[in-house]
Protein backbone atom coordinates (compact mmCIF):
# COMPACT_ATOMS: atom_id res chain seq x y z
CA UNK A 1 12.63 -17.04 -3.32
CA UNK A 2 9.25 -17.56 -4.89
CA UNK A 3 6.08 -17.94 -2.95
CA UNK A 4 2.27 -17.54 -2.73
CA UNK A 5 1.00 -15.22 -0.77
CA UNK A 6 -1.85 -16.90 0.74
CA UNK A 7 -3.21 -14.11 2.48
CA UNK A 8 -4.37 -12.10 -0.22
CA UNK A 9 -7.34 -12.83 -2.32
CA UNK A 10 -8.01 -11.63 -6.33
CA UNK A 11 -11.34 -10.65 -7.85
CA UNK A 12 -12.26 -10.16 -10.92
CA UNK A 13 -14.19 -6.65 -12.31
CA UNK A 14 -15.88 -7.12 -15.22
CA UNK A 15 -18.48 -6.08 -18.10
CA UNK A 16 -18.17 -3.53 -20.52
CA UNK A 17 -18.33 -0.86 -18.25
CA UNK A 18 -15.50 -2.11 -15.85
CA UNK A 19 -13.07 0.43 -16.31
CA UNK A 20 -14.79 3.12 -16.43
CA UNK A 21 -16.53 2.19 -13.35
CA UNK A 22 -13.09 1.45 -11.50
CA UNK A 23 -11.65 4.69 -13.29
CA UNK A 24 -13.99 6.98 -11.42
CA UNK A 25 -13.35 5.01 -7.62
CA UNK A 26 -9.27 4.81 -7.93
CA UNK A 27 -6.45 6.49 -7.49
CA UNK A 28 -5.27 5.02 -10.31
CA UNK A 29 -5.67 5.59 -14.03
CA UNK A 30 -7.27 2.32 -15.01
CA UNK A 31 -8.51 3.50 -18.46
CA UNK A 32 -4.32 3.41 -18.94
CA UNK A 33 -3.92 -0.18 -17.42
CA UNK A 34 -2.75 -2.78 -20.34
CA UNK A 35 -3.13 -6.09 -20.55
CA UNK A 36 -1.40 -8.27 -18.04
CA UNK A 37 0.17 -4.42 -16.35
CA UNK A 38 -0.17 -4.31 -13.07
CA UNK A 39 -0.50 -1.11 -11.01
CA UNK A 40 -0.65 0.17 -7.15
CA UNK A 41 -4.06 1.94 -6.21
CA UNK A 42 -6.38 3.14 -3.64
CA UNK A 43 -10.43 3.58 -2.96
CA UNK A 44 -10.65 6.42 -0.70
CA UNK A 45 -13.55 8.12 1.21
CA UNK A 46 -14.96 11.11 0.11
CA UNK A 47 -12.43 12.66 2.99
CA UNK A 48 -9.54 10.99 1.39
CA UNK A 49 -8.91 8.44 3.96
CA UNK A 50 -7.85 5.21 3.00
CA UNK A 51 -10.30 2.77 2.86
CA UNK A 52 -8.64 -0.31 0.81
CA UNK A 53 -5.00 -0.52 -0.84
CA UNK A 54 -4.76 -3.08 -3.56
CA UNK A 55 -3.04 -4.31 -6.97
CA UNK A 56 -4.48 -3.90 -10.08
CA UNK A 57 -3.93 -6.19 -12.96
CA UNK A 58 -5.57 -5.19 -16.28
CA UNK A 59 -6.81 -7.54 -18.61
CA UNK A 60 -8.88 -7.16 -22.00
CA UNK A 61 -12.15 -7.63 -20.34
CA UNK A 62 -12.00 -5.63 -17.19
CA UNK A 63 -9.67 -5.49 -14.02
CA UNK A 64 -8.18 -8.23 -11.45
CA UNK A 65 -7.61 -6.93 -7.30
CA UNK A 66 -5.02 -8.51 -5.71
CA UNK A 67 -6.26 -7.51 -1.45
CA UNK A 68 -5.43 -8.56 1.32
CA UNK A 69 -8.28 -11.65 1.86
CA UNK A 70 -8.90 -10.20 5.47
CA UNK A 71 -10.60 -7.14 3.57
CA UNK A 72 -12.11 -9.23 0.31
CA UNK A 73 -15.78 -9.26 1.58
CA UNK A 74 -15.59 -5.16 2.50
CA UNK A 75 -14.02 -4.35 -0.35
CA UNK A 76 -16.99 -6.55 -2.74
CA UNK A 77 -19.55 -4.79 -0.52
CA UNK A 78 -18.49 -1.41 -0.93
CA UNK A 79 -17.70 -2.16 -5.14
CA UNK A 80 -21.28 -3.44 -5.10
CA UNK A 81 -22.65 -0.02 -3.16
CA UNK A 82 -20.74 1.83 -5.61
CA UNK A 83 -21.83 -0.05 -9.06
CA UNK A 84 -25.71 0.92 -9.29
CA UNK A 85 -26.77 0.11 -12.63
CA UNK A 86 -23.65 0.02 -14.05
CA UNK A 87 -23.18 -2.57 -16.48
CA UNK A 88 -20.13 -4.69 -14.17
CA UNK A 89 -19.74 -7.79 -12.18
CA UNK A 90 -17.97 -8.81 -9.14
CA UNK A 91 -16.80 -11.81 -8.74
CA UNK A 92 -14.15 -14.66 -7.06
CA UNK A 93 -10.69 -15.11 -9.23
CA UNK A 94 -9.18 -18.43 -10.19
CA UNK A 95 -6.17 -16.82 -9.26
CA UNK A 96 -3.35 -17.06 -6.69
CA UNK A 97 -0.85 -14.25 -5.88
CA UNK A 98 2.59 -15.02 -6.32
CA UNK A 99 5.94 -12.75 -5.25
CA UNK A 100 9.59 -13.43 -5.69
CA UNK A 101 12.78 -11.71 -4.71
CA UNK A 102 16.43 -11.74 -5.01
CA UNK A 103 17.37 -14.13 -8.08
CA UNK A 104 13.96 -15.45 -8.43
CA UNK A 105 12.52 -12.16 -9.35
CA UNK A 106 14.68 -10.91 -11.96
CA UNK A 107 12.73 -13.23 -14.99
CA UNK A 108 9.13 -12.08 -13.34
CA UNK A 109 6.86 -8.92 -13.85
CA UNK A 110 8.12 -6.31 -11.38
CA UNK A 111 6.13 -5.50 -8.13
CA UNK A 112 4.36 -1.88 -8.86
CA UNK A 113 5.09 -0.15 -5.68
CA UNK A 114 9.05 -0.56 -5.94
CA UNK A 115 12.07 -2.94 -7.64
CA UNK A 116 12.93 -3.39 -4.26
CA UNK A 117 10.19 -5.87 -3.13
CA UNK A 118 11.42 -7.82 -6.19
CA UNK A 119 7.95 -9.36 -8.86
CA UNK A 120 4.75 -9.89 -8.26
CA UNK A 121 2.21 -11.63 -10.39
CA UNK A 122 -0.95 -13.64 -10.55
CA UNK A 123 -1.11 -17.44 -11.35
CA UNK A 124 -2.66 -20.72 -10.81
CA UNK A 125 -3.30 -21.81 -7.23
CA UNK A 126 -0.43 -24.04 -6.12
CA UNK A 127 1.88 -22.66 -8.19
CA UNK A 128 4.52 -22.14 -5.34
CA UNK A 129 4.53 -23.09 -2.12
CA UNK A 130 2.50 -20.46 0.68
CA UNK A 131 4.86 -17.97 1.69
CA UNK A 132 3.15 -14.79 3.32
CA UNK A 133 5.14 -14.83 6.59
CA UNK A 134 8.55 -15.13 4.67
CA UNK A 135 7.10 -12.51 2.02
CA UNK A 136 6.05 -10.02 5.29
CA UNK A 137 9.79 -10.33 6.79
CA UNK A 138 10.87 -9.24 2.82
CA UNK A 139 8.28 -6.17 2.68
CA UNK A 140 9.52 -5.18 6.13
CA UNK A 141 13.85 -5.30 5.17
CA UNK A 142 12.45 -3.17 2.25
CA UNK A 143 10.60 -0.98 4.34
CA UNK A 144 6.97 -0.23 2.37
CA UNK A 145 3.92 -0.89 4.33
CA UNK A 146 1.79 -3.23 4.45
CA UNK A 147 -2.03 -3.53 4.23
CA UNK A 148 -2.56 -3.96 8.21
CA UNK A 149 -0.06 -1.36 8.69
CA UNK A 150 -2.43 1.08 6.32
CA UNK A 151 -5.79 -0.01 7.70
CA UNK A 152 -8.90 1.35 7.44
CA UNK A 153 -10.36 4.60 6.88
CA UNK A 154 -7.36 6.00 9.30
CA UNK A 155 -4.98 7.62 7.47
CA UNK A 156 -5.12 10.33 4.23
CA UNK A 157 -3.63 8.02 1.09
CA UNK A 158 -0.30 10.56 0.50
CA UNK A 159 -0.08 9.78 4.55
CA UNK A 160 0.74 6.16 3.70
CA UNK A 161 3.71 6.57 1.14
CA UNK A 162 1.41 6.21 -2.14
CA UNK A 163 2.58 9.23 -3.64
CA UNK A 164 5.98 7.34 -3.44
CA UNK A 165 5.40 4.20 -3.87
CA UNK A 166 3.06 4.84 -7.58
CA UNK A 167 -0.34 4.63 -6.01
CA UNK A 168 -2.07 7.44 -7.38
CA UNK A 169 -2.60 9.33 -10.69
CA UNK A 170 -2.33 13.10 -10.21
CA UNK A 171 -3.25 13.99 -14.06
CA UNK A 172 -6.55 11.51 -14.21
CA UNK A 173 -10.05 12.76 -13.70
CA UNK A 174 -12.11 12.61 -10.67
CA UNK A 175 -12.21 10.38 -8.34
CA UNK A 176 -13.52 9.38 -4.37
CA UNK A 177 -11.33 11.20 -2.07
CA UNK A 178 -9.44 13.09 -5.13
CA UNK A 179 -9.98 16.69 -3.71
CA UNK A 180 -8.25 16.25 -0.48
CA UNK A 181 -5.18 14.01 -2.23
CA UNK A 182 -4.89 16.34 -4.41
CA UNK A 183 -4.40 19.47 -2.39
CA UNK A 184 -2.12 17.90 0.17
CA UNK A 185 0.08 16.88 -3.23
CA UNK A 186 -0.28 20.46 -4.66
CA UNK A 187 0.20 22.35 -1.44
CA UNK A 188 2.95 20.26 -0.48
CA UNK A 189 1.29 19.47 3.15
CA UNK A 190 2.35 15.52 4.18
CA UNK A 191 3.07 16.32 7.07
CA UNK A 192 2.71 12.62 8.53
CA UNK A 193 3.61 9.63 6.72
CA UNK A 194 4.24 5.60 7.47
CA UNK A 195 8.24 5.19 7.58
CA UNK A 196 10.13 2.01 7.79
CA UNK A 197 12.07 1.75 11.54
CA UNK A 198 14.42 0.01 13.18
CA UNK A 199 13.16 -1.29 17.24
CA UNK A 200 16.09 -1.53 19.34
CA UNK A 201 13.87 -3.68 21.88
CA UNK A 202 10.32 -5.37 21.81
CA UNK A 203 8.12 -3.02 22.32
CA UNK A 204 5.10 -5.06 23.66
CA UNK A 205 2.15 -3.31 23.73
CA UNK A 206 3.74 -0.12 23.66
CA UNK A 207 2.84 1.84 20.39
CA UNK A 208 3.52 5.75 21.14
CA UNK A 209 6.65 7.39 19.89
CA UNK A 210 8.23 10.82 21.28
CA UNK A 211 10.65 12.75 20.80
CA UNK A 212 13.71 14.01 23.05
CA UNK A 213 11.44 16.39 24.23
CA UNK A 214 9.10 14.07 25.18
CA UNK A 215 6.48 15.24 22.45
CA UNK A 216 4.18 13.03 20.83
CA UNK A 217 5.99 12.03 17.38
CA UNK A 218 3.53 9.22 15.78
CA UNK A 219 2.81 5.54 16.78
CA UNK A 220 4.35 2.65 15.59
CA UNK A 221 1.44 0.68 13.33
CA UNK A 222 3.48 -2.84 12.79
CA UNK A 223 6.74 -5.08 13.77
CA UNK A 224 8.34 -7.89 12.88
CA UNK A 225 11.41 -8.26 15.07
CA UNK A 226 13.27 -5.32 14.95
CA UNK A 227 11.86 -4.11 11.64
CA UNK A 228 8.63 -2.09 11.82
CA UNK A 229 6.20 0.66 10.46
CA UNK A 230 5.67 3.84 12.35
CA UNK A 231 3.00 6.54 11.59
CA UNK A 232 5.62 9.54 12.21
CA UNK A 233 5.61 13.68 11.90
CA UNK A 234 8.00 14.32 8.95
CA UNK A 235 9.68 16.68 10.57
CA UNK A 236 10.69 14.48 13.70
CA UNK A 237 12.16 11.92 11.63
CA UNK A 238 15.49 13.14 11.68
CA UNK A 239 15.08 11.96 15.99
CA UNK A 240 16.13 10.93 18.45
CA UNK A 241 13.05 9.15 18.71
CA UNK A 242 12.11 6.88 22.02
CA UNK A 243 9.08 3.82 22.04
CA UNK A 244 8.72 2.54 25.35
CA UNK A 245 11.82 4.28 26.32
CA UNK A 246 14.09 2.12 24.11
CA UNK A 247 15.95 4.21 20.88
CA UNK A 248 13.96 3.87 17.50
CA UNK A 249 15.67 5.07 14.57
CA UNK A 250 14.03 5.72 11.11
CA UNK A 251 15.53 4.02 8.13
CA UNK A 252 16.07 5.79 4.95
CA UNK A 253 14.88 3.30 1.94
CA UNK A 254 15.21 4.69 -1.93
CA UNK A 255 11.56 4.67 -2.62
CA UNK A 256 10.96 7.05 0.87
CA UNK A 257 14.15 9.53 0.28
CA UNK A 258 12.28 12.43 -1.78
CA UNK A 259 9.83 12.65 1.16
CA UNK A 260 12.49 12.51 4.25
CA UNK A 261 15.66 14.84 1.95
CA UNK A 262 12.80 17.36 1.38
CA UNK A 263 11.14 17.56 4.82
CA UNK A 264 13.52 16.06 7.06
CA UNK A 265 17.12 17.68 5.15
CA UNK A 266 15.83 20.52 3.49
């Protein structure tokens, strides 16, 4: 299936001193970025919260952000704070974000988080037909959250899978928030993360998640159906795990398994 993913918006970053401008905000190592290669990436507070996630797409004169259109005016107003006299502009993209997966995806550029969510790319507006609700059901079966499921200036980056899912550079220079992501990586302390689950009822309104001791575990951040997001203790993964007094279970996609076999297993 191929769509366009009407609820994300792309701007453009240019001027000569684009990347190195993005280079020193990122997670990512833009000064690496090639032409038409697109990458996953972060701008953090200086506390290493997350304050935007967002695709990268180099080009030869400066950067494209696929975000989620809901944050597009936040994100150019924080960019702007940020860019001083800095030789860069900020600007509105003729561009449309596209995504396929199963057959569709296997002739298109590869979605930088994980093969499993199939290609992702940017192209003219109309190029496919809108698709953001079928593309959320797809990003859910895979299990890798999404940008409401991050939010804003909530959790730590390595808390939201990034470290998995190839949203951060650990051998590029400074950045905002790099101290704290950093340690956590080095000291081997993500203790919390977002994990794909499977509901077992509507939850409603309910959102907190315990244990069988009736500890708090996490909170569940998103749903669709039966599929969901959850903001979970590592080490209470394993369960049982109760929302609303119905069973949750945590899946166990490829892209999360280093983080669940070492801390949940091992």
């Amino acid at each position: 299936m191929i769509v366009q993913l009407e609820d994300r918006t792309v701007i453009a970053i240019g001027g000569a001193d684009a990347r190195p401008f993005l280079q020193g905000l990122l997670t990512q190592d833009v000064e690496a970025l090639a032409d038409g290669q697109a990458a996953y990436a972060g701008l953090l507070s200086p506390q290493g919260k997350t304050l935007f996630d967002m695709i990268l797409f180099g080009r030869a004169d400066g950067v494209l952000i696929d975000v989620a259109a809901a944050r597009h005016a936040d994100l150019v107003r924080r960019l702007t704070m940020y860019r001083l006299r800095k030789a860069v502009t900020i600007a509105p993209a003729p561009f449309a974000v596209c995504a396929a997966w199963g057959d569709d995806a296997l002739h298109q550029p590869a979605d930088p988080r994980t093969a499993e969510l199939g290609a992702r790319w940017l192209a003219t507006p109309g190029a496919a037909e809108p698709g953001a609700d079928a593309w959320d059901a797809h990003r859910l079966d895979v299990g890798v959250p999404g940008s409401a499921d991050i939010g804003s200036d909530d959790l730590l980056w390595l808390e939201t899978g990034a470290d998995l899912l190839n949203g951060v550079s650990f051998t590029k220079g400074c950045y905002v928030g790099q101290e704290n992501t950093a340690r956590m990586h080095h000291r081997d302390k993500v203790r919390r993360r977002l994990l794909p689950v499977a509901l077992s009822a509507d939850p409603g309104d309910e959102r907190a998640i315990v244990d069988a001791a009736g500890r708090s575990a996490g909170s569940l951040r998103g749903h669709r159906g039966t599929r969901g997001i959850a903001h979970l203790r590592v080490e209470a993964a394993a369960g049982p795990l109760t929302l609303g007094g119905a069973p949750l279970v945590v899946a166990r996609p490829a892209w999360a398994e280093p983080a669940l076999a070492a801390m949940v297993d091992g």
